[in-house]
C-alpha atoms as a PDB file:
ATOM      1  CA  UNK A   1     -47.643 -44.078  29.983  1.00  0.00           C
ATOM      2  CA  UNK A   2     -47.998 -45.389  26.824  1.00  0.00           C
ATOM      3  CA  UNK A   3     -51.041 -44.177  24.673  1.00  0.00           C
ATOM      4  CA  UNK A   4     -52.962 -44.532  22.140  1.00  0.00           C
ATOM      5  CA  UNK A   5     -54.106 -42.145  19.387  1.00  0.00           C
ATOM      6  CA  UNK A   6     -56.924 -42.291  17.176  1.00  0.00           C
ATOM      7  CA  UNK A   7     -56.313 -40.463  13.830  1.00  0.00           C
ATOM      8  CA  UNK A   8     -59.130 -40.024  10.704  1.00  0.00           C
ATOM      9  CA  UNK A   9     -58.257 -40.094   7.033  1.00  0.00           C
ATOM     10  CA  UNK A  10     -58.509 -37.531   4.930  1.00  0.00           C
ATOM     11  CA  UNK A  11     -59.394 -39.802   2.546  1.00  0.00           C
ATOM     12  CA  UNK A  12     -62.083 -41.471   4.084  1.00  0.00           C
ATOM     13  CA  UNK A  13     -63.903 -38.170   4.738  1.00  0.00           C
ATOM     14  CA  UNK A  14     -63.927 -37.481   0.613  1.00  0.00           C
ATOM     15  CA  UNK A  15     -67.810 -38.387  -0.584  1.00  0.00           C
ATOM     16  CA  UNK A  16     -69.557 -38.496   2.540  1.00  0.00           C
ATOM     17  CA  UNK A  17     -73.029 -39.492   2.582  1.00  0.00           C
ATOM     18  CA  UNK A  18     -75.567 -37.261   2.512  1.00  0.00           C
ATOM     19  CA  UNK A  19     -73.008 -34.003   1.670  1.00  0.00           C
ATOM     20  CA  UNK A  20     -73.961 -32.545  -1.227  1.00  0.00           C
ATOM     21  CA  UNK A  21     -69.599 -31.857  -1.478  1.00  0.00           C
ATOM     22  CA  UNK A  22     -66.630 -32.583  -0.061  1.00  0.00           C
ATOM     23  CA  UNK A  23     -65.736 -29.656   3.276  1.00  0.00           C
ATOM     24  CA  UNK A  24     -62.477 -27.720   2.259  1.00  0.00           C
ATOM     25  CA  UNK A  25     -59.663 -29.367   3.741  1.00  0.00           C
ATOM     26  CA  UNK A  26     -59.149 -27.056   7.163  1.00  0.00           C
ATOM     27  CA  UNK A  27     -62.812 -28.004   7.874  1.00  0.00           C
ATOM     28  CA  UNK A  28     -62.451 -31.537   7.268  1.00  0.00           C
ATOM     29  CA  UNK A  29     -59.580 -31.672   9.612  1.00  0.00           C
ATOM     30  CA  UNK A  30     -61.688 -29.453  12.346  1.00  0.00           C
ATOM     31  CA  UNK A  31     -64.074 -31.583  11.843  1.00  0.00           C
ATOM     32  CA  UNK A  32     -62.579 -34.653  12.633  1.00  0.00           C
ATOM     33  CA  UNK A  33     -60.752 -32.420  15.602  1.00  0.00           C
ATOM     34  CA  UNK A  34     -63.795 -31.368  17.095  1.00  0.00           C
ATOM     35  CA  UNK A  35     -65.490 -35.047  17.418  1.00  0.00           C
ATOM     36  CA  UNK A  36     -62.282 -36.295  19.323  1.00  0.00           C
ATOM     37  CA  UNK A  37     -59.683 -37.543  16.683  1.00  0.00           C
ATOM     38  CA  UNK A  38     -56.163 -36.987  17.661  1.00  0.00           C
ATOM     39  CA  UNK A  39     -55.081 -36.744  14.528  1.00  0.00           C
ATOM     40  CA  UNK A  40     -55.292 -37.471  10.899  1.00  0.00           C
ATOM     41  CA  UNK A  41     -53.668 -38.921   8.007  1.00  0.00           C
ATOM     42  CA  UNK A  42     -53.462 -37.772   4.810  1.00  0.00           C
ATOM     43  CA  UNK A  43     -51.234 -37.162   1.548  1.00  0.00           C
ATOM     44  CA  UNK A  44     -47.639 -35.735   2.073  1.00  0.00           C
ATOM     45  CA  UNK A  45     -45.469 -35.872  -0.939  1.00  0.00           C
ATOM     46  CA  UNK A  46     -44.990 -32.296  -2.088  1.00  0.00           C
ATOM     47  CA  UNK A  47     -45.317 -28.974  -0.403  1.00  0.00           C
ATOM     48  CA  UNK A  48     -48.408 -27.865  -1.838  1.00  0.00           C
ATOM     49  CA  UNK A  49     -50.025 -30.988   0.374  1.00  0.00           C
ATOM     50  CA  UNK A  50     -47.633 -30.596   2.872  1.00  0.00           C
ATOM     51  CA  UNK A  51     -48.221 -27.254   4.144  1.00  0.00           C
ATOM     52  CA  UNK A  52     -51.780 -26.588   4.255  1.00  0.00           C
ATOM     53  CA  UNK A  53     -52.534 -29.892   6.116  1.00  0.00           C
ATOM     54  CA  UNK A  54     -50.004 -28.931   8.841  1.00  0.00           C
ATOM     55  CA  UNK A  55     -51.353 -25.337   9.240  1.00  0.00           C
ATOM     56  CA  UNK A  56     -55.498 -27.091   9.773  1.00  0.00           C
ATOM     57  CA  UNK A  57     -53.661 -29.685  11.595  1.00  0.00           C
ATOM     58  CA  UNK A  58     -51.590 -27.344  14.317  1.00  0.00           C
ATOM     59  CA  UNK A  59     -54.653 -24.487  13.884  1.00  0.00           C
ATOM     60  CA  UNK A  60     -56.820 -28.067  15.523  1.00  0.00           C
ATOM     61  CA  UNK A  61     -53.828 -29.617  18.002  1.00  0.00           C
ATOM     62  CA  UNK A  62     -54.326 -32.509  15.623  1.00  0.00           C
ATOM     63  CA  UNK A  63     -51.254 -34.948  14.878  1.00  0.00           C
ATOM     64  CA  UNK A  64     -50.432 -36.021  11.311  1.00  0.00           C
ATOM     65  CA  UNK A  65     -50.012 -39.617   9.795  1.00  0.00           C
ATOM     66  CA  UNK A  66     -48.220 -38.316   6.014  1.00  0.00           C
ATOM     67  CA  UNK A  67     -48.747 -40.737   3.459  1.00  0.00           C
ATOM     68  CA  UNK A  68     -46.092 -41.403   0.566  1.00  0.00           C
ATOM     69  CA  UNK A  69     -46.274 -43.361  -2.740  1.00  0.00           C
ATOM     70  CA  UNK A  70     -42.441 -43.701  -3.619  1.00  0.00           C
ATOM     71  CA  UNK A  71     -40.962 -45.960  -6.463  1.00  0.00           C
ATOM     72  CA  UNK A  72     -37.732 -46.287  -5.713  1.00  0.00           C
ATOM     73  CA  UNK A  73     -35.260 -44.430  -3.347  1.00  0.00           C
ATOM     74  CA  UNK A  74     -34.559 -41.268  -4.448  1.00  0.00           C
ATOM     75  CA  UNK A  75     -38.028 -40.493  -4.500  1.00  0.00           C
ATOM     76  CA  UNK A  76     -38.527 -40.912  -0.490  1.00  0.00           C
ATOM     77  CA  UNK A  77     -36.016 -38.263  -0.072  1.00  0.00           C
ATOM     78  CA  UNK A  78     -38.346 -34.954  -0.462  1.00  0.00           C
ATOM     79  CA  UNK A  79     -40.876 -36.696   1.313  1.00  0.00           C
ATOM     80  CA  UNK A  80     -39.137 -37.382   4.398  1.00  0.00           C
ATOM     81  CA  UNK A  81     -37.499 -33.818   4.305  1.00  0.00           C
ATOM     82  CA  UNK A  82     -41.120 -32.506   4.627  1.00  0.00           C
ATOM     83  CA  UNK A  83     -41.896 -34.929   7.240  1.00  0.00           C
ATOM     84  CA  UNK A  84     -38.793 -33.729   9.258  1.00  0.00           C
ATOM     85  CA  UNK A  85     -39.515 -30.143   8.853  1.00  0.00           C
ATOM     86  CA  UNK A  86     -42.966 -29.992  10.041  1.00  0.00           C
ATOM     87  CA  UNK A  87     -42.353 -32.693  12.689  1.00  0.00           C
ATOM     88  CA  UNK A  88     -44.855 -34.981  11.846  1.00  0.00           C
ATOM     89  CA  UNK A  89     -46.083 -38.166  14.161  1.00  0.00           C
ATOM     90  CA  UNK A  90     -44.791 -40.732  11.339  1.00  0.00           C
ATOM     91  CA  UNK A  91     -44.307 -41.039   7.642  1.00  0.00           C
ATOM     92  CA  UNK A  92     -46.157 -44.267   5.672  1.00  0.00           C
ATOM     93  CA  UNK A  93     -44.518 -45.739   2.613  1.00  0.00           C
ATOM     94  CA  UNK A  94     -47.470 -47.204   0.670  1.00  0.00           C
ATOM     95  CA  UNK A  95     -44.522 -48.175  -2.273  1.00  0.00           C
ATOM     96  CA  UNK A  96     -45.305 -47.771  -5.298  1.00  0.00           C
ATOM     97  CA  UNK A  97     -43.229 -50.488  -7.122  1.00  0.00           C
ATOM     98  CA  UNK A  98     -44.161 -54.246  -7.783  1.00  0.00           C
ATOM     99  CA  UNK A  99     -40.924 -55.952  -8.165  1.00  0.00           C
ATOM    100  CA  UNK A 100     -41.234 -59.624  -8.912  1.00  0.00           C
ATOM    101  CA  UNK A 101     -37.880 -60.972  -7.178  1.00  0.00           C
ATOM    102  CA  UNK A 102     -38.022 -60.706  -3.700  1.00  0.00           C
ATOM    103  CA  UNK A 103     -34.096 -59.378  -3.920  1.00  0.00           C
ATOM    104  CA  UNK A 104     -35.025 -56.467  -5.921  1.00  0.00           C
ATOM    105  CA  UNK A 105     -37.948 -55.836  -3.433  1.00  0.00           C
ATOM    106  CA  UNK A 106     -35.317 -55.916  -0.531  1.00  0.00           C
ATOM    107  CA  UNK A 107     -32.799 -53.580  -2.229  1.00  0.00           C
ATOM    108  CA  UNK A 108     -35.603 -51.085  -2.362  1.00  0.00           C
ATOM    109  CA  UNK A 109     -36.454 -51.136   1.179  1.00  0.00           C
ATOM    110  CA  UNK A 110     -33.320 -51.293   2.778  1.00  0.00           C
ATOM    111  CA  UNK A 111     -32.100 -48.064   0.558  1.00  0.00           C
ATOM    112  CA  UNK A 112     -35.459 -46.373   2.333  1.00  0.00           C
ATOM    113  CA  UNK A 113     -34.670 -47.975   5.768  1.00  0.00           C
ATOM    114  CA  UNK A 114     -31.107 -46.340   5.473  1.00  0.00           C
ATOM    115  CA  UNK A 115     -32.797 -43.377   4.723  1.00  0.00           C
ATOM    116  CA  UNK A 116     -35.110 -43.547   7.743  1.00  0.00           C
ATOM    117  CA  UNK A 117     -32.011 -44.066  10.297  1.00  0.00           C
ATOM    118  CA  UNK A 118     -31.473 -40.376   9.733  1.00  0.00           C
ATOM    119  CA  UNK A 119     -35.012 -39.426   9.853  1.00  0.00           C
ATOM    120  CA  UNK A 120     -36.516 -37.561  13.204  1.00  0.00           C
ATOM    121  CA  UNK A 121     -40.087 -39.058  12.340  1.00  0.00           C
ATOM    122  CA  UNK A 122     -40.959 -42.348  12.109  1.00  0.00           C
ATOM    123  CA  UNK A 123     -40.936 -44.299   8.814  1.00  0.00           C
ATOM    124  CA  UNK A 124     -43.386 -47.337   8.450  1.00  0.00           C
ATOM    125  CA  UNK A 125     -44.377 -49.484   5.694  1.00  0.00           C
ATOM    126  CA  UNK A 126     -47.430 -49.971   4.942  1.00  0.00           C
ATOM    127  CA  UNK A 127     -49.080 -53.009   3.852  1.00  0.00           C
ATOM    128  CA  UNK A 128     -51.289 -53.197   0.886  1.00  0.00           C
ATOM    129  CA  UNK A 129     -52.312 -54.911  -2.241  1.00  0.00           C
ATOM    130  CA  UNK A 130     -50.643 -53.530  -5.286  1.00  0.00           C
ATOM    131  CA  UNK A 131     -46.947 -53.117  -3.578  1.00  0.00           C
ATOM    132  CA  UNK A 132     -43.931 -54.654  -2.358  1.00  0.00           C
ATOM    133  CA  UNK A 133     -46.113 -56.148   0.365  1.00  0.00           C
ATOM    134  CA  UNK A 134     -48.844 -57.147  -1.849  1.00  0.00           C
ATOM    135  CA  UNK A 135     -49.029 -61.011  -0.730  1.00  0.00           C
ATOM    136  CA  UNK A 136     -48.923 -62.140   2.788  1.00  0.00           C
ATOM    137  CA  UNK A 137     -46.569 -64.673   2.129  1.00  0.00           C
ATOM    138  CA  UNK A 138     -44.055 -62.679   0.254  1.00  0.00           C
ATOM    139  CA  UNK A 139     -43.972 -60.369   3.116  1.00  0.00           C
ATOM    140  CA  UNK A 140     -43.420 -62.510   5.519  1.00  0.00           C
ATOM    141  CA  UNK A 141     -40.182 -63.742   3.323  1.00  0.00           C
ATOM    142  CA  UNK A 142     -39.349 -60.058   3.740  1.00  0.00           C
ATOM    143  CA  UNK A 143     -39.585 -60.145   7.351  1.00  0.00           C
ATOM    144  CA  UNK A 144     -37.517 -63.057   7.200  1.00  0.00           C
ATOM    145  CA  UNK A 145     -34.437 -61.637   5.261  1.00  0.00           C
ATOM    146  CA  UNK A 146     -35.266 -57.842   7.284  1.00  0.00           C
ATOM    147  CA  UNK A 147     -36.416 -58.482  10.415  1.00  0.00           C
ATOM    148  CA  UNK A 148     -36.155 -54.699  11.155  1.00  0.00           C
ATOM    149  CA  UNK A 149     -38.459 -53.384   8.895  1.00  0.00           C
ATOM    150  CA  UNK A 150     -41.361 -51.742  10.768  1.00  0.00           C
ATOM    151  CA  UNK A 151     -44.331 -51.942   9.255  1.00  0.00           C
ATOM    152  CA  UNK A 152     -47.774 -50.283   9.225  1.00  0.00           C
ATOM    153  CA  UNK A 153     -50.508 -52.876   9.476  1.00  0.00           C
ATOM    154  CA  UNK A 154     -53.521 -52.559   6.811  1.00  0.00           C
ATOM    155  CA  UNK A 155     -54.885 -55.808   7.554  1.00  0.00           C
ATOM    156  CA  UNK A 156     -57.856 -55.227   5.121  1.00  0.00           C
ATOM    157  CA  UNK A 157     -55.868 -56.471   2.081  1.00  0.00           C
ATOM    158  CA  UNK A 158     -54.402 -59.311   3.063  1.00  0.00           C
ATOM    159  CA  UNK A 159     -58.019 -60.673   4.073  1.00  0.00           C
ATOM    160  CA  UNK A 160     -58.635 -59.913   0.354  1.00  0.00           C
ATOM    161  CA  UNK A 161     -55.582 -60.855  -1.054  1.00  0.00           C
ATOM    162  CA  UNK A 162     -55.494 -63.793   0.228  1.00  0.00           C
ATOM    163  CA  UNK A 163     -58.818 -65.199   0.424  1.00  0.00           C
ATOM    164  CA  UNK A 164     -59.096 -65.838   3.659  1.00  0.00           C
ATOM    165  CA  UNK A 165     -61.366 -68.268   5.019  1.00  0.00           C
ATOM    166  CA  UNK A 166     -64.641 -66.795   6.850  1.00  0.00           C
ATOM    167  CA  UNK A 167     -63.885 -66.578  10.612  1.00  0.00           C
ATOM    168  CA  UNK A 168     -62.396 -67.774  12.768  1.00  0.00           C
ATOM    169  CA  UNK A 169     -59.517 -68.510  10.434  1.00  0.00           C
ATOM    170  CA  UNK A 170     -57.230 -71.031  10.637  1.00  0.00           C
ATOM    171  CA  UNK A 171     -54.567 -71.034  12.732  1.00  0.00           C
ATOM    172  CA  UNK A 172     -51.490 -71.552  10.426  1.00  0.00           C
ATOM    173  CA  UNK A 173     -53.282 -67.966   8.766  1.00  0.00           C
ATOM    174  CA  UNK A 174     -53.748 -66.480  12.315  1.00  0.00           C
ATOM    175  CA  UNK A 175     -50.151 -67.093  13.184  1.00  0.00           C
ATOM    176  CA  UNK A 176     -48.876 -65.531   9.831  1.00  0.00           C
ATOM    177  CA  UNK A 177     -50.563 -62.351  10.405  1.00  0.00           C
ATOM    178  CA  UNK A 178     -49.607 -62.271  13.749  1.00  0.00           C
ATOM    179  CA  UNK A 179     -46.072 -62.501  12.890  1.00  0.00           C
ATOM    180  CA  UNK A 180     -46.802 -58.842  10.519  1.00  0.00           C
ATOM    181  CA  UNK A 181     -48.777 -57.781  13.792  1.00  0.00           C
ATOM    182  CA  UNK A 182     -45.236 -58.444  15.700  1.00  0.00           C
ATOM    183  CA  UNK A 183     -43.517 -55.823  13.606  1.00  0.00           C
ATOM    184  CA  UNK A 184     -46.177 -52.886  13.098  1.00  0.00           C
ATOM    185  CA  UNK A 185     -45.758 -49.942  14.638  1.00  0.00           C
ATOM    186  CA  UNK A 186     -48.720 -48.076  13.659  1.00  0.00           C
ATOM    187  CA  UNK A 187     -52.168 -49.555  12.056  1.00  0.00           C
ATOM    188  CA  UNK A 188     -55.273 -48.740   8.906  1.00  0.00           C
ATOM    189  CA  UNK A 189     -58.482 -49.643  10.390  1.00  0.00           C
ATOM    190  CA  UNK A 190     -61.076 -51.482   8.271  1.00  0.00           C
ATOM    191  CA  UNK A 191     -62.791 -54.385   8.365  1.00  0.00           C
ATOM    192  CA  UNK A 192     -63.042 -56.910   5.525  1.00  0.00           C
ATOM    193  CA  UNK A 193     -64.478 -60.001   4.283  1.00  0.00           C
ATOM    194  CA  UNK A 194     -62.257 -62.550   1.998  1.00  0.00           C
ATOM    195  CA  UNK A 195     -64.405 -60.894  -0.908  1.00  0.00           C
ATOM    196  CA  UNK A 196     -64.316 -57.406   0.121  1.00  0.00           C
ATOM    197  CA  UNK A 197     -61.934 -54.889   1.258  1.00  0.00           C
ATOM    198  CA  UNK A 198     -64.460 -52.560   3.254  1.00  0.00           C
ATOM    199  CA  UNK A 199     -67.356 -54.037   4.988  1.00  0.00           C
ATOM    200  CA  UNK A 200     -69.964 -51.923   6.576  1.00  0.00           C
ATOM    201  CA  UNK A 201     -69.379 -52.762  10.591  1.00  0.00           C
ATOM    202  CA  UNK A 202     -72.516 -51.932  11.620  1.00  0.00           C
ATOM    203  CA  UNK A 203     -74.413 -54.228   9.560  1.00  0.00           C
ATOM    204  CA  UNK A 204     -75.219 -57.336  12.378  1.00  0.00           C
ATOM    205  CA  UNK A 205     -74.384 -59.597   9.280  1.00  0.00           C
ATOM    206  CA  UNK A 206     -70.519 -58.800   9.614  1.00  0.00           C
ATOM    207  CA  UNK A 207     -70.105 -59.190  13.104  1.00  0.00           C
ATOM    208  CA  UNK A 208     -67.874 -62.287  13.051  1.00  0.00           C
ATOM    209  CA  UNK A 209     -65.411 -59.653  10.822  1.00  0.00           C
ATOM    210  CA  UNK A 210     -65.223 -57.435  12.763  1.00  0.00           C
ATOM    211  CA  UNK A 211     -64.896 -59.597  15.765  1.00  0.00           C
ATOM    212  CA  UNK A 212     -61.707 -61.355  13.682  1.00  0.00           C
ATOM    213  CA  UNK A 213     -60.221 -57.784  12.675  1.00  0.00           C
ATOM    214  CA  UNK A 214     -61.083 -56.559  16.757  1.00  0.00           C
ATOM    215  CA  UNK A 215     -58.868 -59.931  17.871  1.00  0.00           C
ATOM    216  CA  UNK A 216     -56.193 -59.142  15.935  1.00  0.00           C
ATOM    217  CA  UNK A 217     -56.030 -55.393  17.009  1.00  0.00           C
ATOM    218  CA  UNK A 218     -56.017 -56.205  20.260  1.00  0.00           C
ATOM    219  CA  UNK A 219     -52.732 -58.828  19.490  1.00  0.00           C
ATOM    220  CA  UNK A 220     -51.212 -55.608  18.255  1.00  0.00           C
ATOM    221  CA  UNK A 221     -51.952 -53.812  20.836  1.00  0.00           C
ATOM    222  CA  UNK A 222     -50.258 -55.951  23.249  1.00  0.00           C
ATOM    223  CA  UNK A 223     -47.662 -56.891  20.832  1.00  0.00           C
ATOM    224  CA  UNK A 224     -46.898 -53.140  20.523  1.00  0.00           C
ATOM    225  CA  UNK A 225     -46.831 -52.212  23.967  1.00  0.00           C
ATOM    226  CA  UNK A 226     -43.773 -54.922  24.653  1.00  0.00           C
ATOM    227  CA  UNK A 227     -41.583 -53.352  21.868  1.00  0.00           C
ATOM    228  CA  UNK A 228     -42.353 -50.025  22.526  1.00  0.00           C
ATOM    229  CA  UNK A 229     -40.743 -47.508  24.753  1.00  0.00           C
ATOM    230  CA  UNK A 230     -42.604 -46.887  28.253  1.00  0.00           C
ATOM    231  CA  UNK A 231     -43.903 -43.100  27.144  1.00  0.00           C
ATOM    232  CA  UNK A 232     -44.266 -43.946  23.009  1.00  0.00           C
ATOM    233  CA  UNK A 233     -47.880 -43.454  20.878  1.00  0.00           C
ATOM    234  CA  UNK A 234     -49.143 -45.716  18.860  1.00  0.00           C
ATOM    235  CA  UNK A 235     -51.284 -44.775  16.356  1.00  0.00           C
ATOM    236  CA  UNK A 236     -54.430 -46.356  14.533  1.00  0.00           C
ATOM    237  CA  UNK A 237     -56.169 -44.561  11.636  1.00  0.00           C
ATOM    238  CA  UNK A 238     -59.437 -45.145  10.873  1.00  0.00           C
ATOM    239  CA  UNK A 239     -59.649 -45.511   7.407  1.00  0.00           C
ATOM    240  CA  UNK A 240     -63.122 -46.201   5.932  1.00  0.00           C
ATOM    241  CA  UNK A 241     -62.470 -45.185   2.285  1.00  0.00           C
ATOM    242  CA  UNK A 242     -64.906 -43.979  -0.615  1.00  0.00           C
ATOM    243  CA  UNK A 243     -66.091 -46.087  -3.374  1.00  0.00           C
ATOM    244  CA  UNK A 244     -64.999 -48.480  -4.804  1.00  0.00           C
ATOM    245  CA  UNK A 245     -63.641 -49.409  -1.406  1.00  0.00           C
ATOM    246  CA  UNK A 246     -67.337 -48.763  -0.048  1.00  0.00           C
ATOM    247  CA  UNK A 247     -70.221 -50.525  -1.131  1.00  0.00           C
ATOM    248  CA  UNK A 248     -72.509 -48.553  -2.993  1.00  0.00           C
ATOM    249  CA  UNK A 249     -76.367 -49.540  -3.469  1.00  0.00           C
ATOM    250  CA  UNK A 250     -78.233 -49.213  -7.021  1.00  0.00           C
ATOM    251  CA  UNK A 251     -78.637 -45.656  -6.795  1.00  0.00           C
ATOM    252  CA  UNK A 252     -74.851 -45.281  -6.357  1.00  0.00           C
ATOM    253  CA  UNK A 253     -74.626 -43.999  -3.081  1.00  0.00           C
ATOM    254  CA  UNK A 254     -73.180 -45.269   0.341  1.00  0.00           C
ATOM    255  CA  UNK A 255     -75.030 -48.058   1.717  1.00  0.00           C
ATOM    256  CA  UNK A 256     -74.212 -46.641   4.804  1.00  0.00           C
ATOM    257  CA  UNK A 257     -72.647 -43.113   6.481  1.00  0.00           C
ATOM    258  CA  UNK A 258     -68.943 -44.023   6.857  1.00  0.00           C
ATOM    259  CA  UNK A 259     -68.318 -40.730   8.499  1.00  0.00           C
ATOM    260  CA  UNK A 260     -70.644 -42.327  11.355  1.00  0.00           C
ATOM    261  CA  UNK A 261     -68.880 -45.585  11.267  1.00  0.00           C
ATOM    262  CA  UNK A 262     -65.447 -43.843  11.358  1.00  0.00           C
ATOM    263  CA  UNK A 263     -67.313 -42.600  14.936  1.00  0.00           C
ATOM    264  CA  UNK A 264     -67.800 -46.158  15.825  1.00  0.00           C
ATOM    265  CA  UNK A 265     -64.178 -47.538  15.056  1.00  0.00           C
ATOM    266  CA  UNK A 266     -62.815 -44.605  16.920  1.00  0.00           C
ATOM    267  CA  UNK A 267     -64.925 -45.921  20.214  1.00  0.00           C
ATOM    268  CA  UNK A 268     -63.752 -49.735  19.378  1.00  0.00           C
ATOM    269  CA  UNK A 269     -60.482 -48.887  19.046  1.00  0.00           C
ATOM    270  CA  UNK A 270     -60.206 -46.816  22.459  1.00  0.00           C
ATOM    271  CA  UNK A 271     -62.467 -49.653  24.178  1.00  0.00           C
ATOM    272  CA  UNK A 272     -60.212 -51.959  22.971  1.00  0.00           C
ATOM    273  CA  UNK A 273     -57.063 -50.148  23.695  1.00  0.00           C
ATOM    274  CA  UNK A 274     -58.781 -49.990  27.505  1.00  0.00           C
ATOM    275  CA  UNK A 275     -59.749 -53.418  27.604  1.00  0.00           C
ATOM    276  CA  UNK A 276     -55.901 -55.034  26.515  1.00  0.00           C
ATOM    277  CA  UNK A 277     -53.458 -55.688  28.583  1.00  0.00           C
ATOM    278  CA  UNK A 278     -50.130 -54.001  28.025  1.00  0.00           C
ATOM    279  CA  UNK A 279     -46.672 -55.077  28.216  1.00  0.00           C
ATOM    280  CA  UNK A 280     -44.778 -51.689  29.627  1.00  0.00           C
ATOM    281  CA  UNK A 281     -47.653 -50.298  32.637  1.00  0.00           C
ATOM    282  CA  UNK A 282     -46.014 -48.738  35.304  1.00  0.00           C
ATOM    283  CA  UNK A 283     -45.455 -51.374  38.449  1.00  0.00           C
ATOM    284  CA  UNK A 284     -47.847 -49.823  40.541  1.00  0.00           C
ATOM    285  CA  UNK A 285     -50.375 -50.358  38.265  1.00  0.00           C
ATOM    286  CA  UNK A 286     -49.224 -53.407  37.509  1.00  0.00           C
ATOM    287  CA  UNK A 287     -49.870 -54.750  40.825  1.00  0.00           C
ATOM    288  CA  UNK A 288     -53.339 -53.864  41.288  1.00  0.00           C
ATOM    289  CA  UNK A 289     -54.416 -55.543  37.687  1.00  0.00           C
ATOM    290  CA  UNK A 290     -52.267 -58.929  38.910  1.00  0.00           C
ATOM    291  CA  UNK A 291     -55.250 -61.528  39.260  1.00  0.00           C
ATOM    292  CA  UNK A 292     -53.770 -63.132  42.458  1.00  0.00           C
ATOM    293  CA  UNK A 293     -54.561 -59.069  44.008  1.00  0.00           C
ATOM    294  CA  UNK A 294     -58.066 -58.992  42.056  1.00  0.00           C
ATOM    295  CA  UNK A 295     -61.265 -60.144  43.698  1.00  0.00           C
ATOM    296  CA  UNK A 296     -62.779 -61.375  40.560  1.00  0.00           C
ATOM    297  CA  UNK A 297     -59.299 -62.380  38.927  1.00  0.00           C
ATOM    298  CA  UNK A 298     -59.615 -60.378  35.667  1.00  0.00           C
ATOM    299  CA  UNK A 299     -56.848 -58.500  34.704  1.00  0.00           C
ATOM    300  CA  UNK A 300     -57.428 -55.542  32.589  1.00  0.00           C
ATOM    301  CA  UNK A 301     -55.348 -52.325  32.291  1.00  0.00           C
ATOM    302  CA  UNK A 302     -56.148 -49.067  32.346  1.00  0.00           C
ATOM    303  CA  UNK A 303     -56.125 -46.683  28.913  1.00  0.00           C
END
């Protein structure tokens, strides 16, 4: 069946509160192992990142989400060799290039798409502020002119980026990020606030965020599961980042323990993946979820 796998970033592990120091790599990723992540995401661009991140991640039976910051096509090439060679679950593109005509933008990411047709792991691109995919709008123009182009869903920045309204959003908005939702392959989780790109989602104050971001994961979710293949993984990294991505109070520490939060997403996320229906469940499951066979007429599918 089709699953789904919960990863950590590396990242978001870096100035924990309450550590007096950052754990050596290999213990941040047996860390994040031994409370039930099936994987985790982190820089790999270079060999010297590359390798010791595969040997903690295979030492753990972790998976690995590799992160890239190319600027223009050549540069993806070394990346995706190292990808290939340590057989990696997927490869992120975070580019690192800010074209401002959208044809220069497409040149760039149809050279890396080529590239990715020969590539055994999975190449996504990931949406963020500060890239080719910095504005919602423009991306969906890119989507337009390359509807192939899978994508990795931050959702965080275009909240941000775009001001959105406080929930429930519009619908016109809804729809547009529904239409990035219907080509991601792979997700970033964090929540955020049209002011903010990291909210603290334990705070009762930023419920209705969360509750927004939760709707929309579930949409991809389902979206996913009809475009996928009947045995694929999707993948969804949660990715509660340091400051200035977390809010810091006046003595300039964590207004909360992200590491425990990261712990809380992780549950959502599985919950939620539970608690979706699904596009590709085997027929004899199918059946017994089919309201007109249900007592109560609820139809949800199993994880």
């Amino acid at each position: 069946m089709q699953r789904l796998l919960v990863f950590e970033s590396m990242w978001g592990m870096q100035r924990l509160k309450g550590r007096a120091a950052d754990l050596p790599l290999a213990d941040m990723v047996a860390e994040a192992a031994a409370a039930g992540f099936d994987g985790v995401t982190h820089l790999f661009f270079t060999p010297e990142l590359a390798a010791p991140l595969a040997a903690a991640a295979g030492d753990n039976g972790l998976l690995i989400e590799g992160q890239c910051f190319p600027a223009t096509i050549e540069d993806l090439k070394p990346t995706l060799e190292l990808a290939n060679r340590y057989g990696i679950h997927h490869l992120t593109i975070q580019p690192d290039v800010r074209p401002r005509a959208l044809s220069e933008s497409l040149r760039i990411l149809e050279g890396w798409n080529r590239l990715a047709e020969a590539s055994d792991v999975p190449v996504y691109v990931e949406t963020h502020r500060g890239r080719i995919t910095n504005d919602l709008l423009v991306t969906l123009d890119i989507l337009d002119a390359m509807p192939e182009l899978k994508l990795l869903a931050d959702l965080s920045h275009f909240m941000v980026g775009r001001e959105f309204p406080e929930p429930p959003v519009p619908r016109e908005m809804d729809d547009q990020i529904k239409r990035v939702l219907d080509h991601a392959w792979a997700a970033h989780g964090r929540v955020a606030s049209p002011e903010q790109v990291q909210v603290e989602i334990s705070f009762p104050h930023n419920k209705p965020y969360l509750d927004q971001f939760l709707a929309w994961w579930g949409y991809l979710f389902e979206s996913w599961s009809r475009r996928a293949g009947p045995d694929d993984t999707l993948s969804f990294t949660c990715e509660l980042g340091p400051s200035p991505y977390a809010i810091r109070g006046p003595d300039g520490v964590d207004l909360v323990d992200r590491w425990q939060e990261a712990l809380m997403l992780k549950d959502l996320a599985r919950d939620l993946w539970a608690s979706t229906p699904r596009g590709r469940q085997p027929d004899a499951i199918r059946r017994v979820l089919e309201p007109s066979e249900t007592a109560t007429g609820d139809c949800q599918s199993a994880s």
